[in-house]
N, C-alpha and C. Protein backbone atom coordinates (compact mmCIF):
# COMPACT_ATOMS: atom_id res chain seq x y z
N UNK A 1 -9.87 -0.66 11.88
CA UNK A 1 -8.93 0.34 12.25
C UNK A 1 -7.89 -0.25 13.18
N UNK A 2 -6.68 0.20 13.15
CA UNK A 2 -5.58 -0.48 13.88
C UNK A 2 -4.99 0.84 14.67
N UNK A 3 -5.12 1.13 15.98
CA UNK A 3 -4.48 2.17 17.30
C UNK A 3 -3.30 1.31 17.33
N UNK A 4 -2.67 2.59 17.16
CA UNK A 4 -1.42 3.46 17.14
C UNK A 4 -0.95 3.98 18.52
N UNK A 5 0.07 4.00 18.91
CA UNK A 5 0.66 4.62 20.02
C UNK A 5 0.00 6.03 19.98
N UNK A 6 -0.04 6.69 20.93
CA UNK A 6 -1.02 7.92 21.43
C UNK A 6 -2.59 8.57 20.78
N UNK A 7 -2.77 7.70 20.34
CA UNK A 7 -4.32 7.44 19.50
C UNK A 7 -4.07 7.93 18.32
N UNK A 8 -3.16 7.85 17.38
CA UNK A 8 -3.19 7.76 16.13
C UNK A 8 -3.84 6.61 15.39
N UNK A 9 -5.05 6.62 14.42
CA UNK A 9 -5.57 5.68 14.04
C UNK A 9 -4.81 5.53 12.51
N UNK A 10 -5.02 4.56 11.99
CA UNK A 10 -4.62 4.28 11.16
C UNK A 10 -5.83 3.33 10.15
N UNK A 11 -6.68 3.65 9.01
CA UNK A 11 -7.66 3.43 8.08
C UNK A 11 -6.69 1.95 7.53
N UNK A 12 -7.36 1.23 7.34
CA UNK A 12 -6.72 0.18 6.61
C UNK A 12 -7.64 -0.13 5.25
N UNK A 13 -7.25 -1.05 4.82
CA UNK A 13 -8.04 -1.07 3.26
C UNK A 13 -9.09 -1.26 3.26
N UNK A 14 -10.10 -1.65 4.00
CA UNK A 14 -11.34 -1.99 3.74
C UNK A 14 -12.04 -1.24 3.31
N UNK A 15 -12.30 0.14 3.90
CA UNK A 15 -13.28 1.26 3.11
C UNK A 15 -12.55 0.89 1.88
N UNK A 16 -11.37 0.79 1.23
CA UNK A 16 -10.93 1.06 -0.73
C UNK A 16 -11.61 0.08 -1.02
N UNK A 17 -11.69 -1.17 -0.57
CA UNK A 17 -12.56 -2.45 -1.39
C UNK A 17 -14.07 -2.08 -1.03
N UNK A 18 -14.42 -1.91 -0.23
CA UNK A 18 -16.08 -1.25 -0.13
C UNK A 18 -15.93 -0.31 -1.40
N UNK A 19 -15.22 0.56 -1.19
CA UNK A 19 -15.38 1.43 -2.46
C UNK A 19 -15.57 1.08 -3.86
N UNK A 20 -14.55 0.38 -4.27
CA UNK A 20 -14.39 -0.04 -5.51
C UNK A 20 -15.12 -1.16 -5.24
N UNK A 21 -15.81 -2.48 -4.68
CA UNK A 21 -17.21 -2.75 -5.21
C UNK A 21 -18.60 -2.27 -5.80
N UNK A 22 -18.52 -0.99 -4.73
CA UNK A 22 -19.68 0.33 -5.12
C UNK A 22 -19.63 0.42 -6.40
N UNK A 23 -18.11 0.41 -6.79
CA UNK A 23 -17.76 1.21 -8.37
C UNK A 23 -18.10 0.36 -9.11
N UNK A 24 -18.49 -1.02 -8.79
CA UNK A 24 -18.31 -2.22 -9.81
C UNK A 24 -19.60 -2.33 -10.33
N UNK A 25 -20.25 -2.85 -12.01
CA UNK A 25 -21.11 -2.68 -12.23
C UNK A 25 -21.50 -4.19 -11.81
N UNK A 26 -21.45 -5.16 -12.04
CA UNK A 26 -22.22 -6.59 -12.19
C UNK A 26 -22.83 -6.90 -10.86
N UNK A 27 -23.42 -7.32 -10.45
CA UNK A 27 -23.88 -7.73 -8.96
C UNK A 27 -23.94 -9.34 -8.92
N UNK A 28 -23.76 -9.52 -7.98
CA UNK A 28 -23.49 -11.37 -7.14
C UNK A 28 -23.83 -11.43 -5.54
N UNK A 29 -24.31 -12.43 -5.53
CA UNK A 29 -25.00 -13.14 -4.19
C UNK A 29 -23.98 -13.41 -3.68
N UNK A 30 -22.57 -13.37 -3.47
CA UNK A 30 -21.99 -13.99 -2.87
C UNK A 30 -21.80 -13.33 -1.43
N UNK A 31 -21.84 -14.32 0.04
CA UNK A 31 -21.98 -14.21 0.95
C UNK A 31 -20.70 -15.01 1.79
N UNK A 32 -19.74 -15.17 0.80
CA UNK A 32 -18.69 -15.72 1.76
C UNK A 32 -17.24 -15.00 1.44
N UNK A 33 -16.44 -15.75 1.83
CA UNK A 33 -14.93 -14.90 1.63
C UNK A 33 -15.09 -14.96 0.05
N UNK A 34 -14.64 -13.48 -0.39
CA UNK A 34 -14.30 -13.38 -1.45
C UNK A 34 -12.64 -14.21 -2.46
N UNK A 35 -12.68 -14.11 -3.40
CA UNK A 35 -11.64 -14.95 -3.69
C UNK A 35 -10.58 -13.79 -3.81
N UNK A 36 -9.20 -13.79 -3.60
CA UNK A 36 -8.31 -12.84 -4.21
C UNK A 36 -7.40 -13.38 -4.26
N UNK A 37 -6.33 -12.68 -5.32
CA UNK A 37 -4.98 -13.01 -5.33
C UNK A 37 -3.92 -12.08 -5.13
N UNK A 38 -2.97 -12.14 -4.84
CA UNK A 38 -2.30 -10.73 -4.51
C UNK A 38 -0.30 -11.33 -5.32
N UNK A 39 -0.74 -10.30 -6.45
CA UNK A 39 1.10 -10.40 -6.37
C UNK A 39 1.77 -9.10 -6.79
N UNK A 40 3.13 -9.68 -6.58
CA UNK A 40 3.55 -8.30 -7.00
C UNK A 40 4.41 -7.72 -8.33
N UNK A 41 4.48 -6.90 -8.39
CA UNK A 41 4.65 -6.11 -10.14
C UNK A 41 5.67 -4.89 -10.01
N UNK A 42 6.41 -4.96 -10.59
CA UNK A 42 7.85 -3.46 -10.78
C UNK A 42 8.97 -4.08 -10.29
N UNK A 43 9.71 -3.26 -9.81
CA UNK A 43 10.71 -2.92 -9.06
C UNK A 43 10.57 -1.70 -7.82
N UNK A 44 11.04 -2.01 -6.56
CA UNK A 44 11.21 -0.17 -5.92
C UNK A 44 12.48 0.00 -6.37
N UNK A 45 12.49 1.02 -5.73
CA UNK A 45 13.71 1.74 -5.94
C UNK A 45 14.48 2.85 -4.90
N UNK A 46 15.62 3.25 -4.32
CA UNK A 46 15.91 3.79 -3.37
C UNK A 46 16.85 4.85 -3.82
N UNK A 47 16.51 5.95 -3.92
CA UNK A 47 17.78 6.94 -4.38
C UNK A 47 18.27 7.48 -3.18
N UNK A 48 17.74 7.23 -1.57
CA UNK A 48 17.93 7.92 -0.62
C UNK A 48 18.98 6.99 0.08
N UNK A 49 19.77 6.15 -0.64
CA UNK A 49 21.22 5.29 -0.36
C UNK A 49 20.92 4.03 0.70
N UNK A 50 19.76 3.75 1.24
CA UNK A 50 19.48 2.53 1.70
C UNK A 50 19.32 1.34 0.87
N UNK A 51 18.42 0.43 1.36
CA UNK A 51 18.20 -1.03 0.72
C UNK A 51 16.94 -0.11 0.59
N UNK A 52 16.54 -0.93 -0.81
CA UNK A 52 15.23 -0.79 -1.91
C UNK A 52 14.39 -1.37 -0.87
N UNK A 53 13.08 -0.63 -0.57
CA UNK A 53 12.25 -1.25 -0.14
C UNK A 53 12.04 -1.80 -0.53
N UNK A 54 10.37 -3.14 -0.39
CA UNK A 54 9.24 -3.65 -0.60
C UNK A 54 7.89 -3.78 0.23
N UNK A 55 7.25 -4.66 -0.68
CA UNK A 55 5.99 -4.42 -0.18
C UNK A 55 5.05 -5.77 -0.66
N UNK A 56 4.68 -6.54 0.38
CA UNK A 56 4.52 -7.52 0.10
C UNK A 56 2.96 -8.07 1.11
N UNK A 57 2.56 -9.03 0.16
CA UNK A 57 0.80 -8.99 1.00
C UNK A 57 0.47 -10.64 0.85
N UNK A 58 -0.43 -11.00 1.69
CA UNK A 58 -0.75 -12.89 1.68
C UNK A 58 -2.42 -12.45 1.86
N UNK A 59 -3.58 -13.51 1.64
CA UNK A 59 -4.24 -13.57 1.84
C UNK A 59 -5.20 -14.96 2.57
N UNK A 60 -5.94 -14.67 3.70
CA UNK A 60 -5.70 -15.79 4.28
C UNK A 60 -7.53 -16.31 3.72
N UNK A 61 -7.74 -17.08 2.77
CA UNK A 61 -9.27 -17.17 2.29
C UNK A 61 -10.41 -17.95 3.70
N UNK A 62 -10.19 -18.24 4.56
CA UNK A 62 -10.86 -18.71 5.66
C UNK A 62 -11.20 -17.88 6.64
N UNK A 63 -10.34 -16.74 6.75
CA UNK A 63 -10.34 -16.02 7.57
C UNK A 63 -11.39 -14.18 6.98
N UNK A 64 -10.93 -14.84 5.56
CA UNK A 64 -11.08 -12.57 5.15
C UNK A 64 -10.05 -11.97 4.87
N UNK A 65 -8.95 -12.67 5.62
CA UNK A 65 -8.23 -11.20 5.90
C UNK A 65 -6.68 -11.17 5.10
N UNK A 66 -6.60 -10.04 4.39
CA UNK A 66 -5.62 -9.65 3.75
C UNK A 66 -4.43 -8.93 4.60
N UNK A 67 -3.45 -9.25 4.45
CA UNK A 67 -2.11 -9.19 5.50
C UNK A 67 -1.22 -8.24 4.32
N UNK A 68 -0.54 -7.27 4.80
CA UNK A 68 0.11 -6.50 3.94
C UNK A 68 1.29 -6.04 5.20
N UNK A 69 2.46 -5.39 4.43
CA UNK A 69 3.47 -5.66 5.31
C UNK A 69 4.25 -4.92 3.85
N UNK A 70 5.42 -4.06 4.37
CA UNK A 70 6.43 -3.13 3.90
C UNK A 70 7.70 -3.10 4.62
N UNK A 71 8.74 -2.51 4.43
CA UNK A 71 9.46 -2.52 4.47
C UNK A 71 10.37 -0.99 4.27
N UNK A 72 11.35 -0.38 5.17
CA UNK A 72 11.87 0.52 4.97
C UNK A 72 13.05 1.21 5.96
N UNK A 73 13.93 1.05 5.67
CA UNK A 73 14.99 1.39 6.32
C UNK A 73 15.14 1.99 7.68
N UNK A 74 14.69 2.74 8.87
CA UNK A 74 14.19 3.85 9.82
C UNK A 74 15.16 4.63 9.88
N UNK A 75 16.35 4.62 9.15
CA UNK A 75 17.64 5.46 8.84
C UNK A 75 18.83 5.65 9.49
N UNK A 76 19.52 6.79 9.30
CA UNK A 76 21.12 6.44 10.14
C UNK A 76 21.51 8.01 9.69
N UNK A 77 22.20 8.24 10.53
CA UNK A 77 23.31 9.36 10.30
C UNK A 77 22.54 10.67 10.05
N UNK A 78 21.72 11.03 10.85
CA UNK A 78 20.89 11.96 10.97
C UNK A 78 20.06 12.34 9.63
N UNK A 79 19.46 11.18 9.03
CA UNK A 79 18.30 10.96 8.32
C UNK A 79 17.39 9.76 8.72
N UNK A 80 16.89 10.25 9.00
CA UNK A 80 15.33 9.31 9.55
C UNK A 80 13.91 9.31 8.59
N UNK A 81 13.30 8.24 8.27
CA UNK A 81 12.08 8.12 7.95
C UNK A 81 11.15 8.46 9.44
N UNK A 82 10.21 9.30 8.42
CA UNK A 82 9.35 10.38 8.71
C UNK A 82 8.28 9.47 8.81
N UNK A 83 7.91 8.86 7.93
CA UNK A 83 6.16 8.49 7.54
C UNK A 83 6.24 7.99 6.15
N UNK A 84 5.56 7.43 5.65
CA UNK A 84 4.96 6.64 4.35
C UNK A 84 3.50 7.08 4.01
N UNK A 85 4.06 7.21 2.58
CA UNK A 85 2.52 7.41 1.87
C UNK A 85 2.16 5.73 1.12
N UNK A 86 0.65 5.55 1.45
CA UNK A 86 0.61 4.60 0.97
C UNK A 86 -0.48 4.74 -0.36
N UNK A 87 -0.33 4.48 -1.34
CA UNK A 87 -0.29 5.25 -2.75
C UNK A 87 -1.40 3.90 -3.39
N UNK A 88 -2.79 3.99 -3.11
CA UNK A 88 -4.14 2.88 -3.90
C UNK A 88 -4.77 3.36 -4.83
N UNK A 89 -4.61 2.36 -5.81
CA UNK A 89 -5.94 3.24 -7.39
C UNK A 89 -6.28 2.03 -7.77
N UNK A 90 -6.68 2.39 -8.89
CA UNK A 90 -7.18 1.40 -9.71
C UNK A 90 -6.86 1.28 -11.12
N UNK A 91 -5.50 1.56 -11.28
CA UNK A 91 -4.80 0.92 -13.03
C UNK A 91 -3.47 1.14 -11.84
N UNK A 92 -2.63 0.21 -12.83
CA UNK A 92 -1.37 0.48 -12.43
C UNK A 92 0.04 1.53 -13.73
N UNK A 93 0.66 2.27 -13.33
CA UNK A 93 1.06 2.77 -14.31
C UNK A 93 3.00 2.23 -14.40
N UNK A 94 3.56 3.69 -14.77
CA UNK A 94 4.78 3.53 -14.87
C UNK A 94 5.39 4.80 -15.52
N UNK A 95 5.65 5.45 -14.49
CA UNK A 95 5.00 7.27 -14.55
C UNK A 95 6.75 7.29 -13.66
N UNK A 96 8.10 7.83 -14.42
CA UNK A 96 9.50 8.14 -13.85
C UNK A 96 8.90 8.93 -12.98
N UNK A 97 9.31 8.97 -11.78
CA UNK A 97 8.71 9.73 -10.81
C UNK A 97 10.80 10.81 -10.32
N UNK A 98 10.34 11.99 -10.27
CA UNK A 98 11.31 12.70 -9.39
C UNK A 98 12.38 11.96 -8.93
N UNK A 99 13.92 12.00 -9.23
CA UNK A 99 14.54 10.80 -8.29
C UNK A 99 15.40 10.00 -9.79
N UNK A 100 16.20 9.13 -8.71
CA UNK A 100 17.34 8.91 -9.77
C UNK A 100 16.60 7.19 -9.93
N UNK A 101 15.65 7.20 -10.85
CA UNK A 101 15.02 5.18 -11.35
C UNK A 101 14.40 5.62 -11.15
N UNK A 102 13.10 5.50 -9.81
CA UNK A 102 12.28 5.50 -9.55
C UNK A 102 10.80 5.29 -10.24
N UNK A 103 10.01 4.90 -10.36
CA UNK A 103 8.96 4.23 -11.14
C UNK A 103 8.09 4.41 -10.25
N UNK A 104 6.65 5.41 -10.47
CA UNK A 104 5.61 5.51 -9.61
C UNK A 104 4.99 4.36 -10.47
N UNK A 105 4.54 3.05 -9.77
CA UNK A 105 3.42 2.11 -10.43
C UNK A 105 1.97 2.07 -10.43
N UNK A 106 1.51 2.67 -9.55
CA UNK A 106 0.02 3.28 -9.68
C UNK A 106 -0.57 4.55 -9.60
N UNK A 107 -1.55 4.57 -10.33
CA UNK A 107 -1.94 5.67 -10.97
C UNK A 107 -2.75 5.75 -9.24
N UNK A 108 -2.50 6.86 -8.50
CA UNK A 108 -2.97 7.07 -7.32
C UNK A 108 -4.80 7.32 -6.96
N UNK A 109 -5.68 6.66 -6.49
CA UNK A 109 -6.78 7.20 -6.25
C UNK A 109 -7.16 7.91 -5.11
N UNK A 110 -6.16 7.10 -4.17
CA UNK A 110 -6.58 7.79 -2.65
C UNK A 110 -4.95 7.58 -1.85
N UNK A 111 -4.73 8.48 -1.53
CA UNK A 111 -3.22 8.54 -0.87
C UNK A 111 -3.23 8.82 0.69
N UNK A 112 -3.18 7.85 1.45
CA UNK A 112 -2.96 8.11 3.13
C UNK A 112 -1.71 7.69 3.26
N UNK A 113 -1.66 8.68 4.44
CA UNK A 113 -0.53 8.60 5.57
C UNK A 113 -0.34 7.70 6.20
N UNK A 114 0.68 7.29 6.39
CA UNK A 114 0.56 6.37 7.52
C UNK A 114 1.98 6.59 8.29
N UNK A 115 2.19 6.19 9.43
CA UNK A 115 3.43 6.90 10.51
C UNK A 115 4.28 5.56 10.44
N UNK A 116 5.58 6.86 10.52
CA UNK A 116 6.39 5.75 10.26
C UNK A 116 6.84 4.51 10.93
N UNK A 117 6.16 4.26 12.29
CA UNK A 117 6.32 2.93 13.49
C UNK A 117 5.34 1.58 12.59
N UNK A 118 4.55 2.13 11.50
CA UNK A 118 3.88 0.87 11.23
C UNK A 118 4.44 0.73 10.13
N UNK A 119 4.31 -1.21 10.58
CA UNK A 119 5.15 -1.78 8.93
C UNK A 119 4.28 -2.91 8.50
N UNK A 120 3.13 -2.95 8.81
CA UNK A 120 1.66 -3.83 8.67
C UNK A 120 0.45 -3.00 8.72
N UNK A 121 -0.20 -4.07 7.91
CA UNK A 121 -1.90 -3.77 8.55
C UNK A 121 -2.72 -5.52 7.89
N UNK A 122 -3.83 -5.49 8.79
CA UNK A 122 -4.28 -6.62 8.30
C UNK A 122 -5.66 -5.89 7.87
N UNK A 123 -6.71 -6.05 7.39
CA UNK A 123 -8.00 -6.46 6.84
C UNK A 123 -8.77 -7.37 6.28
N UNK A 124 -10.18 -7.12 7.13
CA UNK A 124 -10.86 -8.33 6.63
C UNK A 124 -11.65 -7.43 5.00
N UNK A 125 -11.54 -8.71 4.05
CA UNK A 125 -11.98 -7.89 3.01
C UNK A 125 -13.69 -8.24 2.96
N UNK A 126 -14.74 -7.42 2.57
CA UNK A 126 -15.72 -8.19 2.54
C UNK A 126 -16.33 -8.65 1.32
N UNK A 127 -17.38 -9.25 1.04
CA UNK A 127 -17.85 -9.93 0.04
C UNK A 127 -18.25 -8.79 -1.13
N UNK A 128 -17.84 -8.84 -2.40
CA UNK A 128 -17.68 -8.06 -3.71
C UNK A 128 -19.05 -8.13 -4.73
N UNK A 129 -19.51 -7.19 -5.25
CA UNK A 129 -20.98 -7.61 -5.84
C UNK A 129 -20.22 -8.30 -7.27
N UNK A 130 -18.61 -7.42 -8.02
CA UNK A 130 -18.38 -7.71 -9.09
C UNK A 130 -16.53 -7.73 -9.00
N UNK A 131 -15.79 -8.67 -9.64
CA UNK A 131 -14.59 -8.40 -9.89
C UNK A 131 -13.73 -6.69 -9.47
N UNK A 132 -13.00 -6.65 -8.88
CA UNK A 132 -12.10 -5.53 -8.82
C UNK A 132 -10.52 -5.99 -8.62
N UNK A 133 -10.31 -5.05 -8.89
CA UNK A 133 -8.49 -5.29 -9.15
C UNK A 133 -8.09 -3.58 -8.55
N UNK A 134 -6.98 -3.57 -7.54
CA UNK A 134 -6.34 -2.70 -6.69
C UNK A 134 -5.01 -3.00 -6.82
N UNK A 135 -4.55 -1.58 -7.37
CA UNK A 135 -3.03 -1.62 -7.18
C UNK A 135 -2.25 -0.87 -5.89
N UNK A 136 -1.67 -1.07 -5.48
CA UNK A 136 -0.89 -0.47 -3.86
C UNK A 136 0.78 -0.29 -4.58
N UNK A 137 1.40 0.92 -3.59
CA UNK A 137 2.71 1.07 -3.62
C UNK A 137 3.00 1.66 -2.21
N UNK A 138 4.20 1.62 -2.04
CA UNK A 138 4.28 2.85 -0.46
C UNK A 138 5.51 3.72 -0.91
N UNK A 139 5.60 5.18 -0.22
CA UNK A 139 6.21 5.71 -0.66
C UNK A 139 7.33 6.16 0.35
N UNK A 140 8.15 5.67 0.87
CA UNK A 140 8.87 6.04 2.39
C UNK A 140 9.10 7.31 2.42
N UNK A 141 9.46 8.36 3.25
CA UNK A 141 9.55 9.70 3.45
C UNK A 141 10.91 9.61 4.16
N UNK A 142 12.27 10.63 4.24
CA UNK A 142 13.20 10.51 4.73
C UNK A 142 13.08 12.15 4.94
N UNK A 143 14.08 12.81 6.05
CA UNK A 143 14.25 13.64 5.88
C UNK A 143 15.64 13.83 6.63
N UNK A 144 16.60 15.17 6.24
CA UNK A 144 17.83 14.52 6.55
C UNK A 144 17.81 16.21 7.23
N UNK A 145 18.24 16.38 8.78
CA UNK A 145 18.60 16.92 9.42
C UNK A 145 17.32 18.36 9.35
N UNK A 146 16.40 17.77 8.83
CA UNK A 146 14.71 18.43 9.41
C UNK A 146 14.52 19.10 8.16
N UNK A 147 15.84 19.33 7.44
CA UNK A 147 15.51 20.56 5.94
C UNK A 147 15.89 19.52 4.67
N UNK A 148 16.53 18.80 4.45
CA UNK A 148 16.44 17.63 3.38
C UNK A 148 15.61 16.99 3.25
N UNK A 149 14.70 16.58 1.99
CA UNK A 149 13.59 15.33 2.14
C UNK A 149 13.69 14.81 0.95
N UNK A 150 14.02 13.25 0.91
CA UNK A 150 13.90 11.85 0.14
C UNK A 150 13.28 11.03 0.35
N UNK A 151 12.87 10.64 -0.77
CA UNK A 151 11.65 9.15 -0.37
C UNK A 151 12.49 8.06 -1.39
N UNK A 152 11.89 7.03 -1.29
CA UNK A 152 11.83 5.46 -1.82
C UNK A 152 10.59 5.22 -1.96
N UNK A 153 10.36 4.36 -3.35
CA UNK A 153 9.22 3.36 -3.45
C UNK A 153 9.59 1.82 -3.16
N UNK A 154 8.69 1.61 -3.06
CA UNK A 154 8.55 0.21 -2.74
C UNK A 154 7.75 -0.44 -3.94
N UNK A 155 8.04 -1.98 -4.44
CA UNK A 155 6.99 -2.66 -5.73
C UNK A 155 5.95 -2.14 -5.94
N UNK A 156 5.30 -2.52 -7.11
CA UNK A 156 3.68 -2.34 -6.72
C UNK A 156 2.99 -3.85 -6.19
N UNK A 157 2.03 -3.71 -5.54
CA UNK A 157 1.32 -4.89 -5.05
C UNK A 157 -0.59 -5.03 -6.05
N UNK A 158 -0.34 -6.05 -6.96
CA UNK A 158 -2.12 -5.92 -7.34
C UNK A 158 -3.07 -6.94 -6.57
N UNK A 159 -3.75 -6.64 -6.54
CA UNK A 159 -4.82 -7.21 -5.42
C UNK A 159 -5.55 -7.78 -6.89
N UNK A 160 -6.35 -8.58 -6.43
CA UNK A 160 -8.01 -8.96 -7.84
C UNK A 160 -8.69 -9.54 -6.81
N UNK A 161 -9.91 -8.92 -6.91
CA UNK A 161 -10.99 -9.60 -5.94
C UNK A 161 -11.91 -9.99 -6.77
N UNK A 162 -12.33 -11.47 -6.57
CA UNK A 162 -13.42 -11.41 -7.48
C UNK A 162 -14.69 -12.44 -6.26
């Protein structure tokens, strides 16, 4: 968990990879850093007149820990980003989402919040009984003078843990 200015916590990925190992059928002894690769897939897209986000992740195999990091305008001219949804499943799609381009790339399993001061999170991932593959997107939130609201996506990011 990563604290947040006035004790807002913020869940980072590890419960989703605990999860989706659970989900995985094959089982393995393995007791060390798992292997992963992380790249990225789509386009974002911005109909709310900024620069196109992204969303971009490294993995450090000595350490565990998966580094993820976004991107998003904090706004101008009495529109401000609000908060980000950060949008994890397990297929990736390509679903026109609301909005002028826009491309939702994953098929959503679990959707958290996250506030809009964070533009990271790290996690350690832990050891996998069987192969999984995680797709990520973020969804920026804008809102323009408290009664307008626009978002942006950002790429999709696939994870493979094996």
């Amino acid at each position: 968990m990563k604290r947040i200015r006035k004790g807002v916590t913020v869940r980072v990925l590890t419960s989703v990879l605990v999860l989706a190992a659970a989900l995985a059928l094959a089982p393995s002894a393995a007791a060390q850093c798992p292997s992963v690769s992380v790249g990225p897939y789509g386009a974002g897209c911005n109909p709310a007149g900024f620069d196109v986000p992204a969303l971009k992740g490294g993995y450090d195999s000595v350490g565990c820990q998966l580094a993820l990091k976004w991107s998003g305008n904090p706004g101008c001219c009495n529109t401000f980003l609000t908060g980000r949804l950060l949008l994890v499943g397990f297929q990736p799609t390509a679903i026109p989402a609301p909005g002028a381009g826009c491309m939702l790339l994953v098929q959503p399993t679990v959707v958290q919040f996250v506030p809009a001061a964070v533009e990271s999170v790290v996690a350690t991932i832990p050891p996998v009984p069987a192969a999984v593959q995680v797709y990520l997107q973020i969804a920026n939130q804008y809102t323009t003078f408290g009664v307008q609201n626009d978002y942006n996506l950002t790429n999709g990011l696939a994870l493979k843990v094996v």
